[in-house]
PDB file of N, CA and C in Angstrom:
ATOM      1  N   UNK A   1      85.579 213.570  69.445  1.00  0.00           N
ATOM      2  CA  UNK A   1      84.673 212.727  68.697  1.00  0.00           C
ATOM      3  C   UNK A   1      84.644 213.184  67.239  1.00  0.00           C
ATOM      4  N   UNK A   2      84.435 211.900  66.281  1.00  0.00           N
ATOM      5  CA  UNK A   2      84.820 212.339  64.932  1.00  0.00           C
ATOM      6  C   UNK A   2      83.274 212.793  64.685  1.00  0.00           C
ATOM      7  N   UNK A   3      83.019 214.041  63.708  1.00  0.00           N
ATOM      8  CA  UNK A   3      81.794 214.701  63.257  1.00  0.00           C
ATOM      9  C   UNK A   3      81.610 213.756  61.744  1.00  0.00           C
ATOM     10  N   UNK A   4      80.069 213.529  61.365  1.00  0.00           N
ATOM     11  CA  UNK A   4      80.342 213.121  59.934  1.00  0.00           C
ATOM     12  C   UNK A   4      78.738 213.695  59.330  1.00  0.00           C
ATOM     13  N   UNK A   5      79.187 213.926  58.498  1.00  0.00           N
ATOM     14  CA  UNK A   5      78.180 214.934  57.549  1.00  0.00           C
ATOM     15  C   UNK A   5      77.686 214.306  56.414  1.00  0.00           C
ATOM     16  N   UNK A   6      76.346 214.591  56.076  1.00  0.00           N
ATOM     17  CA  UNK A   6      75.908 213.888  54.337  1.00  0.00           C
ATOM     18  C   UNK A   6      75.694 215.416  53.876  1.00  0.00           C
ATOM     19  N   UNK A   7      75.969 215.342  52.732  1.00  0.00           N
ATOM     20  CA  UNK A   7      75.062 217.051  51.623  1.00  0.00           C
ATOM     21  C   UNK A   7      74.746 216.110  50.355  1.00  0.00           C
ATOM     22  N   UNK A   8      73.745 216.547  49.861  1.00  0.00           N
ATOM     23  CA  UNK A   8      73.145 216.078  48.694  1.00  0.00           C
ATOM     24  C   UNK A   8      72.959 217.622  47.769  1.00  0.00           C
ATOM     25  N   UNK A   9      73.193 217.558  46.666  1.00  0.00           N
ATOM     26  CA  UNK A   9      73.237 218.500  45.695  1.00  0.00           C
ATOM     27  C   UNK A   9      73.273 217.962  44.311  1.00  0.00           C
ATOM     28  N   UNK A  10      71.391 219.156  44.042  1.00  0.00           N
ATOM     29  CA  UNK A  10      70.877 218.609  42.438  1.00  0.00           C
ATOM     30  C   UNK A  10      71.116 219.806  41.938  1.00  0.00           C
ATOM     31  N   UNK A  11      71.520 219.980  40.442  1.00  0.00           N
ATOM     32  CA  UNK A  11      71.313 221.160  39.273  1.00  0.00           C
ATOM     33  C   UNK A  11      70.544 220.662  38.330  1.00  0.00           C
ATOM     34  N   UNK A  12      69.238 220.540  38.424  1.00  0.00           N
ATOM     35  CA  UNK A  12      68.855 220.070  37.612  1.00  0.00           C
ATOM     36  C   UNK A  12      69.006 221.116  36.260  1.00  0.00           C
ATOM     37  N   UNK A  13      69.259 222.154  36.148  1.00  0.00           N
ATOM     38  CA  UNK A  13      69.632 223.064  34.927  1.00  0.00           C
ATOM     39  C   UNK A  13      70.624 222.077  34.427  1.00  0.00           C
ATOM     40  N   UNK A  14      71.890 221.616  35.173  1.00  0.00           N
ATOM     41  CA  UNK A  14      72.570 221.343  34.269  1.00  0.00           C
ATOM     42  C   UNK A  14      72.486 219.819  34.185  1.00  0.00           C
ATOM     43  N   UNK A  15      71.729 219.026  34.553  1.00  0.00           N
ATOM     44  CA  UNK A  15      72.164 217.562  35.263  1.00  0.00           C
ATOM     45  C   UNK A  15      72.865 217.499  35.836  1.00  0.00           C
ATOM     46  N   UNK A  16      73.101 217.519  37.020  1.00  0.00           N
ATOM     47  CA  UNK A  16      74.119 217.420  37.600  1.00  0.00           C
ATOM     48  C   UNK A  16      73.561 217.151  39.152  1.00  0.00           C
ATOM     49  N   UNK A  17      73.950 215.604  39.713  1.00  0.00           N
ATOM     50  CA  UNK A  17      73.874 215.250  41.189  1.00  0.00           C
ATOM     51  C   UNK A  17      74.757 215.181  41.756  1.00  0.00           C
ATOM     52  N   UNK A  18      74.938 215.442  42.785  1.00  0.00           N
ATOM     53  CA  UNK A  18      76.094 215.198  43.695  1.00  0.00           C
ATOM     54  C   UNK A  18      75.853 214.559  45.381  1.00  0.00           C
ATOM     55  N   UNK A  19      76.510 213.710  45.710  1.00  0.00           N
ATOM     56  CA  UNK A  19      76.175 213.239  46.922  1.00  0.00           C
ATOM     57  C   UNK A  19      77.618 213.217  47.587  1.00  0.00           C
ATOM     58  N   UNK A  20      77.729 213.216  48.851  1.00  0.00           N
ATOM     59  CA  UNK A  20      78.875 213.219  49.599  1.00  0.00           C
ATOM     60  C   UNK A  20      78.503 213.164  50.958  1.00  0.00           C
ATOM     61  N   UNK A  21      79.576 211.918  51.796  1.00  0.00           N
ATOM     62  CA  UNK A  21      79.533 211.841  52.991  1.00  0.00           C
ATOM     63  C   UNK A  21      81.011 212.585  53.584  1.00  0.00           C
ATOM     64  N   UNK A  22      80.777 213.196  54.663  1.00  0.00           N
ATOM     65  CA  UNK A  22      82.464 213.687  55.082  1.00  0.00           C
ATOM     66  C   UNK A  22      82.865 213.222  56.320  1.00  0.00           C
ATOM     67  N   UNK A  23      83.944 213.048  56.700  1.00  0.00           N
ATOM     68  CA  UNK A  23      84.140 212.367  58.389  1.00  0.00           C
ATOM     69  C   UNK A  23      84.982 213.270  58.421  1.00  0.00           C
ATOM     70  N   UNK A  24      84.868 214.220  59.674  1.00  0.00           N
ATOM     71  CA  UNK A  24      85.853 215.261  60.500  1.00  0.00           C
ATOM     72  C   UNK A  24      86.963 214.690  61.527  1.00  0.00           C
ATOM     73  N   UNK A  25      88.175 214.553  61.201  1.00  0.00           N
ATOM     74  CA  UNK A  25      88.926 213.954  62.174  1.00  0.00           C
ATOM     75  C   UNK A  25      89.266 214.998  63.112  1.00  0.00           C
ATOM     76  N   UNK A  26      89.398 215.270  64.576  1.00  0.00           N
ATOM     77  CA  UNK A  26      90.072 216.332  65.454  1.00  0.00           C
ATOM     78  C   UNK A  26      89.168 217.156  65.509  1.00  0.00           C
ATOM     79  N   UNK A  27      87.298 217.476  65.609  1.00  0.00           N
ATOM     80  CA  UNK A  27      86.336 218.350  65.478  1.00  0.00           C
ATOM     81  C   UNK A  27      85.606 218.157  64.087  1.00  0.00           C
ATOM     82  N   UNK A  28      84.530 219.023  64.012  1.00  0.00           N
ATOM     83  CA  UNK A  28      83.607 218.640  63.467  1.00  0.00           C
ATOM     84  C   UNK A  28      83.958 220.035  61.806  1.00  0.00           C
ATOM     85  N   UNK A  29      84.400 221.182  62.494  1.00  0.00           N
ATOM     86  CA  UNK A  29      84.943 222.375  61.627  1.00  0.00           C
ATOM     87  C   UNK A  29      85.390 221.561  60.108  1.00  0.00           C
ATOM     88  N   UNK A  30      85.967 220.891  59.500  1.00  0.00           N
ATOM     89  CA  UNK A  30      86.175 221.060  58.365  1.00  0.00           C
ATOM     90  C   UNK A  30      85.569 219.886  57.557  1.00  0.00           C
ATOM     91  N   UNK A  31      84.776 218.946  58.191  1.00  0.00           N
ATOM     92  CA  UNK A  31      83.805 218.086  57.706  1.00  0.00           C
ATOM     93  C   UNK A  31      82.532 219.091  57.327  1.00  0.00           C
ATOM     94  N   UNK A  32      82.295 220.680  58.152  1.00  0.00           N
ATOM     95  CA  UNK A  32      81.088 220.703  57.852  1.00  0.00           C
ATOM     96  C   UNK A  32      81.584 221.879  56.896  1.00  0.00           C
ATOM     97  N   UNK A  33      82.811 222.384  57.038  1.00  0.00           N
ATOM     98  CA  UNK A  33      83.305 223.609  55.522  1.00  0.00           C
ATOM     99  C   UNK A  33      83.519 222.803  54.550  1.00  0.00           C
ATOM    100  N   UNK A  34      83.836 221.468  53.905  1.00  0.00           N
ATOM    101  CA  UNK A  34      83.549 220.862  53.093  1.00  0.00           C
ATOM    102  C   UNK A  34      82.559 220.920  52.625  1.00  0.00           C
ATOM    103  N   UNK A  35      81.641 219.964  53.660  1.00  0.00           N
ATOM    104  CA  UNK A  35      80.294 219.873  53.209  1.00  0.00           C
ATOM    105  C   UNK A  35      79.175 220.810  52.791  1.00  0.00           C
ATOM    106  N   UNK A  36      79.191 222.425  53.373  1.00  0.00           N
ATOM    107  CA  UNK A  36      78.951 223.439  53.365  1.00  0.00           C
ATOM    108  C   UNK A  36      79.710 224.127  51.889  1.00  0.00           C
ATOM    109  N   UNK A  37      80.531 223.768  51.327  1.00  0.00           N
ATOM    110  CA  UNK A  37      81.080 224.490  50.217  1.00  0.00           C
ATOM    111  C   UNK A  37      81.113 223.198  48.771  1.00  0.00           C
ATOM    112  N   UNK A  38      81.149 222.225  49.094  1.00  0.00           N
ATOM    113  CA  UNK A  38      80.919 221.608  47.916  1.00  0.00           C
ATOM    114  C   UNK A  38      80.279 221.662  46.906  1.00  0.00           C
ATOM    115  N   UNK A  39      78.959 222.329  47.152  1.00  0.00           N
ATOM    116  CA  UNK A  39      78.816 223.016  45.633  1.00  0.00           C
ATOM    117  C   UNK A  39      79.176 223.734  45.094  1.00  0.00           C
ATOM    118  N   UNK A  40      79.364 225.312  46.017  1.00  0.00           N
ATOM    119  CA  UNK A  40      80.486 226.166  45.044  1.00  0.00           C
ATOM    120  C   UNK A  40      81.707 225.622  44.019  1.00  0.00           C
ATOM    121  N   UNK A  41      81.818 224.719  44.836  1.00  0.00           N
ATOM    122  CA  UNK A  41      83.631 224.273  44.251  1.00  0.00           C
ATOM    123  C   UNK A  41      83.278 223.247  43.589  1.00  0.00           C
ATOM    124  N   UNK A  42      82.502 221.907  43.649  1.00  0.00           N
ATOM    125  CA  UNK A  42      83.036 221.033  43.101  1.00  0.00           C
ATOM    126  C   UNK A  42      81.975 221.102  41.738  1.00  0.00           C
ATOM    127  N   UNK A  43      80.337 221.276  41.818  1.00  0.00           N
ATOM    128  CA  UNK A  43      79.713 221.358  41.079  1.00  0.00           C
ATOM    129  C   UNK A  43      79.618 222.820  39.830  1.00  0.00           C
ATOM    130  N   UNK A  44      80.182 224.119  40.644  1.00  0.00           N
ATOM    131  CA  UNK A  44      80.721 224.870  39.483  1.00  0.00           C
ATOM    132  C   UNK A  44      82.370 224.582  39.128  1.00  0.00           C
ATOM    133  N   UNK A  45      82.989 223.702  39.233  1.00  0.00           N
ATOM    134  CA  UNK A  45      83.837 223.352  38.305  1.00  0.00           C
ATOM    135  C   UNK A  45      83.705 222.503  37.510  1.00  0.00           C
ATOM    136  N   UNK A  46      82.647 221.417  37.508  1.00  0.00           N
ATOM    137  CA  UNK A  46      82.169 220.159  36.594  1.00  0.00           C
ATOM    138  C   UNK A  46      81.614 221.295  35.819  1.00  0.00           C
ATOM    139  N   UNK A  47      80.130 222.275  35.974  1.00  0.00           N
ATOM    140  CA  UNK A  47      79.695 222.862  35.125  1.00  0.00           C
ATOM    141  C   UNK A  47      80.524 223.960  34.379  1.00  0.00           C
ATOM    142  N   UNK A  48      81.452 224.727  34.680  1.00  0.00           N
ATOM    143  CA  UNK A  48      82.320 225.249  33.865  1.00  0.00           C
ATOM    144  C   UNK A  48      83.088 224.434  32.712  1.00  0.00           C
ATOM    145  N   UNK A  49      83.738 222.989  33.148  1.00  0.00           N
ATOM    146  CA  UNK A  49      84.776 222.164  32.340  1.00  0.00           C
ATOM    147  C   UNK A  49      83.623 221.850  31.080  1.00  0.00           C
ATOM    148  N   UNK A  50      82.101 222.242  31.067  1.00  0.00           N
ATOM    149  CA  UNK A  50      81.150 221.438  30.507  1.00  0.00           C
ATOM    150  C   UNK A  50      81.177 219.794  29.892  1.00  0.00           C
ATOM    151  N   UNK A  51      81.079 219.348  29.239  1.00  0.00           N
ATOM    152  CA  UNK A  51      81.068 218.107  28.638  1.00  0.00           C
ATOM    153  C   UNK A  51      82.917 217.458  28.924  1.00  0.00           C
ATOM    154  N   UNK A  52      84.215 218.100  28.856  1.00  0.00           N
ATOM    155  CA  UNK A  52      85.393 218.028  29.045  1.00  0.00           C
ATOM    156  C   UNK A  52      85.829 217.282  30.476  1.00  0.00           C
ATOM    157  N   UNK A  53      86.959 217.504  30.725  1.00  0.00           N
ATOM    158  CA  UNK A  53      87.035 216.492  31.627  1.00  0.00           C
ATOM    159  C   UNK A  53      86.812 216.526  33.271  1.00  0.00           C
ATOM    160  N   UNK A  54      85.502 215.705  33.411  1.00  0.00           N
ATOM    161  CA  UNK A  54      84.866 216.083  34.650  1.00  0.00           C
ATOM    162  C   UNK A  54      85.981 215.355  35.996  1.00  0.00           C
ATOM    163  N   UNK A  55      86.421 214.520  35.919  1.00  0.00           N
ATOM    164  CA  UNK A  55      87.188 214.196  36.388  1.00  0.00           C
ATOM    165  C   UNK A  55      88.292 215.030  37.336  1.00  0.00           C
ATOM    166  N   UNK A  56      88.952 216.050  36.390  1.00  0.00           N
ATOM    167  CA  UNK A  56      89.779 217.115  36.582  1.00  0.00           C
ATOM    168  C   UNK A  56      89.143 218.211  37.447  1.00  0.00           C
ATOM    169  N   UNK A  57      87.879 218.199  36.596  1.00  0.00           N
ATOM    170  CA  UNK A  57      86.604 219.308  37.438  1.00  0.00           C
ATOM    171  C   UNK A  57      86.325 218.830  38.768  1.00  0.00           C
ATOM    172  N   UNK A  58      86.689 217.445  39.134  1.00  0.00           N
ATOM    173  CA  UNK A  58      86.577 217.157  40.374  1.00  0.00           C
ATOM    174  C   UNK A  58      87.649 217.458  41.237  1.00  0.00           C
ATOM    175  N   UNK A  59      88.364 216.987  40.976  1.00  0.00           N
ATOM    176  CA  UNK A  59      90.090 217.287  41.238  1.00  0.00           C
ATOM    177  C   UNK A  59      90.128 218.790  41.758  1.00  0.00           C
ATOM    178  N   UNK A  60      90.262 219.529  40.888  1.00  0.00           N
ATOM    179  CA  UNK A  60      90.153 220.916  41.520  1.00  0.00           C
ATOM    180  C   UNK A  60      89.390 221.458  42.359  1.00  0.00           C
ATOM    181  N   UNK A  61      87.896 220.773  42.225  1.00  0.00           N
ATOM    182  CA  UNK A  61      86.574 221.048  43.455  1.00  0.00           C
ATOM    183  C   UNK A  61      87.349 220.658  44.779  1.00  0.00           C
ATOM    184  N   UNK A  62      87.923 219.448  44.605  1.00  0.00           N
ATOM    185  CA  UNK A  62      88.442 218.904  46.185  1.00  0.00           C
ATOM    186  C   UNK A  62      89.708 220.073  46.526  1.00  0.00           C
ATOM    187  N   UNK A  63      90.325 220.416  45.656  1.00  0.00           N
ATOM    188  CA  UNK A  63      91.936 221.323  45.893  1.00  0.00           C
ATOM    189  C   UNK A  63      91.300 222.776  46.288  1.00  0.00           C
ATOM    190  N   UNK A  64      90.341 223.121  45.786  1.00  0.00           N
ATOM    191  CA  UNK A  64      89.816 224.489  46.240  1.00  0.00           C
ATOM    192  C   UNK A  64      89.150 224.089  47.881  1.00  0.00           C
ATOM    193  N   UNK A  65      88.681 223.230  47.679  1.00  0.00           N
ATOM    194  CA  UNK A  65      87.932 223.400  49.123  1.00  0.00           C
ATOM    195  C   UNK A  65      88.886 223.367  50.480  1.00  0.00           C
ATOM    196  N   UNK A  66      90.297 222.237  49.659  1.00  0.00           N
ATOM    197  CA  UNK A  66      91.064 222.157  51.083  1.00  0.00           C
ATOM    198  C   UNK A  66      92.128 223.917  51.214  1.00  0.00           C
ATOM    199  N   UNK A  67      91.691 224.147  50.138  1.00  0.00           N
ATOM    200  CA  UNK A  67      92.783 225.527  49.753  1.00  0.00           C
ATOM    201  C   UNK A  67      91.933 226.574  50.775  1.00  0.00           C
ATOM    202  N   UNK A  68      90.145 226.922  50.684  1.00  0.00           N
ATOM    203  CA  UNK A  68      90.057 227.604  51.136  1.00  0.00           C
ATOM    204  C   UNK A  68      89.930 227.086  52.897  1.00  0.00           C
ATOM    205  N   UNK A  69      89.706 226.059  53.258  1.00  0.00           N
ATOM    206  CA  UNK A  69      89.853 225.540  54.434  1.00  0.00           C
ATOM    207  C   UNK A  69      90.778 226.115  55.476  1.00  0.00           C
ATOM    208  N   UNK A  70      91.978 225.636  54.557  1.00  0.00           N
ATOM    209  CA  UNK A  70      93.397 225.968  54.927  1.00  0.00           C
ATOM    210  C   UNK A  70      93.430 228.028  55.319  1.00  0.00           C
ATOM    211  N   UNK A  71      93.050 228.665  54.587  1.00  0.00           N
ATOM    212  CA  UNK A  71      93.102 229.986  54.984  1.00  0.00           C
ATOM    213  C   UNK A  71      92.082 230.519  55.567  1.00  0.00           C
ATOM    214  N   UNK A  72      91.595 229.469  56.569  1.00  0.00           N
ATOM    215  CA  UNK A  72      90.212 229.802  57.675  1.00  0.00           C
ATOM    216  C   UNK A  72      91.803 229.826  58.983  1.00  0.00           C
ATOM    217  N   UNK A  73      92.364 228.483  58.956  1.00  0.00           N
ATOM    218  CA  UNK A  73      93.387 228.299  60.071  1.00  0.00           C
ATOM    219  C   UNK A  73      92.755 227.896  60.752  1.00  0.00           C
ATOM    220  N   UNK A  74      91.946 226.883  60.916  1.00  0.00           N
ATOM    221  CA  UNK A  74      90.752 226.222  62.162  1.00  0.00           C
ATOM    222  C   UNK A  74      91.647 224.867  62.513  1.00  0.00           C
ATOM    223  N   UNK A  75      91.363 224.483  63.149  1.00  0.00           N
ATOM    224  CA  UNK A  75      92.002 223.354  63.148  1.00  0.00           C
ATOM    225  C   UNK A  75      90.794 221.799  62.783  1.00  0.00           C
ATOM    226  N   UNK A  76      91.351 220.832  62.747  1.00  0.00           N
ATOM    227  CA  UNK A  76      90.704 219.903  62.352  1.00  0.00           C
ATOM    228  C   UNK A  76      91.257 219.254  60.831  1.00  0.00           C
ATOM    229  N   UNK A  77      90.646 218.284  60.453  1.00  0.00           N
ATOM    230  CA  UNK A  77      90.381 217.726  59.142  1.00  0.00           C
ATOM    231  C   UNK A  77      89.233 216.692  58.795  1.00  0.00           C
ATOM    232  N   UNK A  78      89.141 216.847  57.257  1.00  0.00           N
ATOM    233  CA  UNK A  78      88.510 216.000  56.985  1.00  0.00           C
ATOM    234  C   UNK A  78      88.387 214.894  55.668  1.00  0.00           C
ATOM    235  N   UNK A  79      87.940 214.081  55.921  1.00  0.00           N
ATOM    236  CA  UNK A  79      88.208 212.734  54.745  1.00  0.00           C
ATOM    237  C   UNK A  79      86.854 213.031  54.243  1.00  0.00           C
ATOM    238  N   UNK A  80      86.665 212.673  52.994  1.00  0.00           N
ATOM    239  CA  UNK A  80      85.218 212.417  52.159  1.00  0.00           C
ATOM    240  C   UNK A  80      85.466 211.457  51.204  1.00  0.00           C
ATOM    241  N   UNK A  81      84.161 210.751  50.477  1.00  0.00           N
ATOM    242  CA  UNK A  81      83.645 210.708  49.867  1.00  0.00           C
ATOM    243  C   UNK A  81      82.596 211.316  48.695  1.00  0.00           C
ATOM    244  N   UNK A  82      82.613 211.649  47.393  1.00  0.00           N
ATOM    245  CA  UNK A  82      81.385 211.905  46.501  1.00  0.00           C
ATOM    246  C   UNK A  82      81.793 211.264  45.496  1.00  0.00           C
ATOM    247  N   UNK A  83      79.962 211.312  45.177  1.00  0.00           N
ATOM    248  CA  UNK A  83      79.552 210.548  44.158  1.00  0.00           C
ATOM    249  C   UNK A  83      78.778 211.960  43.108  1.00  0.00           C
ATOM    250  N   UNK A  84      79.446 211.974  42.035  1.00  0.00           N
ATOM    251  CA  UNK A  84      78.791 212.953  41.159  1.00  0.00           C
ATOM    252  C   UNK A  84      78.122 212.341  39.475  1.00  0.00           C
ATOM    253  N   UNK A  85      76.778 212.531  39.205  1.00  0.00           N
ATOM    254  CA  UNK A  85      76.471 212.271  38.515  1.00  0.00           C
ATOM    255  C   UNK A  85      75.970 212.971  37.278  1.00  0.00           C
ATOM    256  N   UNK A  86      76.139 212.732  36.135  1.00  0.00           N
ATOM    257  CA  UNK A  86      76.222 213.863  35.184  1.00  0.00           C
ATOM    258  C   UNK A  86      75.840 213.363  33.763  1.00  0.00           C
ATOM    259  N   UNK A  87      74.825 213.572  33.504  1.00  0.00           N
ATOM    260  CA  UNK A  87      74.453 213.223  32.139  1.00  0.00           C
ATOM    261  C   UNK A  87      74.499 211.238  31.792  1.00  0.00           C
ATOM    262  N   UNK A  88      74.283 211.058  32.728  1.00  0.00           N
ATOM    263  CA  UNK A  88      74.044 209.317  32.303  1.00  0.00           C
ATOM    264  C   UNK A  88      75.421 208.578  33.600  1.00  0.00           C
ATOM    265  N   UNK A  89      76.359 209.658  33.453  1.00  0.00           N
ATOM    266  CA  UNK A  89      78.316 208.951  33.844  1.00  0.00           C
ATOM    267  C   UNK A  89      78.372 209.412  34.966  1.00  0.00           C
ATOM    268  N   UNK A  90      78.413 208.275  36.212  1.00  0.00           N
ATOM    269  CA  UNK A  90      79.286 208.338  37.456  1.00  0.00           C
ATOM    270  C   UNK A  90      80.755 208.037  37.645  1.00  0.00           C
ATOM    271  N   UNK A  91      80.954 209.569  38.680  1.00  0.00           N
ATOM    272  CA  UNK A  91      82.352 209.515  38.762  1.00  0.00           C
ATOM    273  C   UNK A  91      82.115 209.752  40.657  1.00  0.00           C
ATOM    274  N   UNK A  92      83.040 208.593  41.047  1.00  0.00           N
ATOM    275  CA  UNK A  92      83.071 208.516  42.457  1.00  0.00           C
ATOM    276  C   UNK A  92      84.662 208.646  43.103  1.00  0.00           C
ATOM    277  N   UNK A  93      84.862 209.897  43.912  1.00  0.00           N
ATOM    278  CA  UNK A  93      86.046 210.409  44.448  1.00  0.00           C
ATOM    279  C   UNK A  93      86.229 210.146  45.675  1.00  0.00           C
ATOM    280  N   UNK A  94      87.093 210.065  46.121  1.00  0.00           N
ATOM    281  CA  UNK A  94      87.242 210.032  47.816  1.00  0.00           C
ATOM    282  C   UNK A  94      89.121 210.991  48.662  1.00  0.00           C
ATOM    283  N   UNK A  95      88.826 211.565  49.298  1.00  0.00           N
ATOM    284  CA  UNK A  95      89.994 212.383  49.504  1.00  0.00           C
ATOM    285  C   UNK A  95      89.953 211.618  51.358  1.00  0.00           C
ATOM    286  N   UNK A  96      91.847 211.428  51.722  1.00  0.00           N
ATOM    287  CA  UNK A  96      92.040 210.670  52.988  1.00  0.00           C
ATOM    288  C   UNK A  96      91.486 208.927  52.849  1.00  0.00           C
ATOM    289  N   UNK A  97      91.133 208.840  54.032  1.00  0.00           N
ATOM    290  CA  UNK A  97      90.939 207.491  54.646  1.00  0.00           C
ATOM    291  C   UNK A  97      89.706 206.993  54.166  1.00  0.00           C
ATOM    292  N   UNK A  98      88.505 207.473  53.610  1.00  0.00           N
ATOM    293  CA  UNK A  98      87.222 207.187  52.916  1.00  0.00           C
ATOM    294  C   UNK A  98      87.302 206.221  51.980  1.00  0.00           C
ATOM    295  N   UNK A  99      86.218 205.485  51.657  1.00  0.00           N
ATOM    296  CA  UNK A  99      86.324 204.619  50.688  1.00  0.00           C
ATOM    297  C   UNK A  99      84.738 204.072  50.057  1.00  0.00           C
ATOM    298  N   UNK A 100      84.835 203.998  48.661  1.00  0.00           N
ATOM    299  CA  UNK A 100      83.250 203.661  48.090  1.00  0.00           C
ATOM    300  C   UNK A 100      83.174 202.652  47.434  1.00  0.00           C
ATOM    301  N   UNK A 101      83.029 201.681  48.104  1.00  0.00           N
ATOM    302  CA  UNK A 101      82.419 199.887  47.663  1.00  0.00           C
ATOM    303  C   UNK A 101      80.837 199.931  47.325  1.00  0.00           C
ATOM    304  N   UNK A 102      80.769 199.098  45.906  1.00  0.00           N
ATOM    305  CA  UNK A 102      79.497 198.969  45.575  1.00  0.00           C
ATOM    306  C   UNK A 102      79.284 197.274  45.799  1.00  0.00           C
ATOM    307  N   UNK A 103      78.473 197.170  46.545  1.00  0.00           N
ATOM    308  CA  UNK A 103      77.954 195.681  46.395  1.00  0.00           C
ATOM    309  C   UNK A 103      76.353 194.917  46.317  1.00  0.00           C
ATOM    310  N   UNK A 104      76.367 193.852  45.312  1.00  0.00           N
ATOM    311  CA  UNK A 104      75.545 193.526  44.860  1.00  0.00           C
ATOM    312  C   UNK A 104      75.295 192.436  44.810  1.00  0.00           C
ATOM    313  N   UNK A 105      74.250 191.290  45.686  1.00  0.00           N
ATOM    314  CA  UNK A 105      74.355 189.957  45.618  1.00  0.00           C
ATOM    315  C   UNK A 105      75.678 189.186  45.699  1.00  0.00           C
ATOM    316  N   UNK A 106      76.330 188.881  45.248  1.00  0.00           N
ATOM    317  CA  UNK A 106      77.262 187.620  45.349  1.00  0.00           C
ATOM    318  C   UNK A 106      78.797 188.670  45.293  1.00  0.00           C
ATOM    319  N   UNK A 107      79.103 189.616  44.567  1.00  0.00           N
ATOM    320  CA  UNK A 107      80.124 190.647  44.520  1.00  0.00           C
ATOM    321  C   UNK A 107      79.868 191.812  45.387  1.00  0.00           C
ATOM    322  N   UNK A 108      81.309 192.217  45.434  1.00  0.00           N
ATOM    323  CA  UNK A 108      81.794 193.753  45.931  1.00  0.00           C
ATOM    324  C   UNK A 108      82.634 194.717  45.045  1.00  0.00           C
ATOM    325  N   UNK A 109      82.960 195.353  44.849  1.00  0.00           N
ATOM    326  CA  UNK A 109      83.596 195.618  43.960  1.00  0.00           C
ATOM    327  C   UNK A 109      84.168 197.383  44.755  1.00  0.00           C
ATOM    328  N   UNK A 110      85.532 198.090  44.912  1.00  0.00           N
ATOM    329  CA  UNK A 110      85.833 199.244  45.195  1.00  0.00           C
ATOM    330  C   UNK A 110      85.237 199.945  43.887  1.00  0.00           C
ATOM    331  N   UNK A 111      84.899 201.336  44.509  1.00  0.00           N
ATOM    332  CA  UNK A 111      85.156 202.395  43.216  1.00  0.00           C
ATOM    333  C   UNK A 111      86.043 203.363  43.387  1.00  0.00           C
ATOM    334  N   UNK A 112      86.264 203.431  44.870  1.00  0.00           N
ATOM    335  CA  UNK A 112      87.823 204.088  44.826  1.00  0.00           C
ATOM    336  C   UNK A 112      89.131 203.675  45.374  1.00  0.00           C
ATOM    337  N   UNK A 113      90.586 204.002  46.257  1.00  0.00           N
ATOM    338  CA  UNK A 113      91.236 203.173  45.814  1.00  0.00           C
ATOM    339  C   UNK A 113      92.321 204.694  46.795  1.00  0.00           C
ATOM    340  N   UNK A 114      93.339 203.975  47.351  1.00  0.00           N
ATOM    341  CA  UNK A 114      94.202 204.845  47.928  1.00  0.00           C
ATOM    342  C   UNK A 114      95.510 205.065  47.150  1.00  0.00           C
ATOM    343  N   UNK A 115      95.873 206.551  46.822  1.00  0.00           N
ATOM    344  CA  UNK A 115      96.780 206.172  45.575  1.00  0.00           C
ATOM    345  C   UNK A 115      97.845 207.256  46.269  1.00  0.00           C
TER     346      UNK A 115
END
């Protein structure tokens, strides 16, 4: 059975929100070491890059987490979603099969996108 996780994470020192859903494919183990480490990784790399490119700061949050995942040797995986918010500007990521549609009255619109 697939495991799926929410974490919510505020800094209010720095502004900084973060929301994320995770779905564990093959056990529940790396939906919840994601979800369990996403602030280390993804929110101190936005706050290190400071004002620069948060984007990238995301990028690497997701590459560290599957990096340290990977040298647990557990088995499992997992797909996510986050939504990080930062000084006024949302930036919405998704790693695997996940996906973040905003919809509103008469539209839908993706915000992320399988690349």
């Amino acid at each position: 059975m697939e495991k799926k996780k929410a974490a919510i994470y505020i800094d209010d020192e720095h502004d900084v929100f973060l929301f994320g859903v995770f779905d564990g494919h093959g056990g529940a183990k790396a939906a919840e070491f994601a979800a369990n480490n996403i602030e280390k990784n993804i929110l101190d790399e936005v706050i290190m890059s400071g004002e620069d490119d948060v984007d990238e700061a995301v990028k690497c949050g997701y590459l560290n987490i599957d990096s340290d995942f990977m040298k647990k040797d557990l088995p499992g995986s997992s797909c996510c979603v986050t939504t990080l918010i930062r000084n006024g500007n949302l930036v919405v990521s998704n790693a695997g099969d996940c996906r973040a549609v905003i919809s509103g009255g008469e539209f839908d619109e993706a915000l992320t996108s399988y690349l």
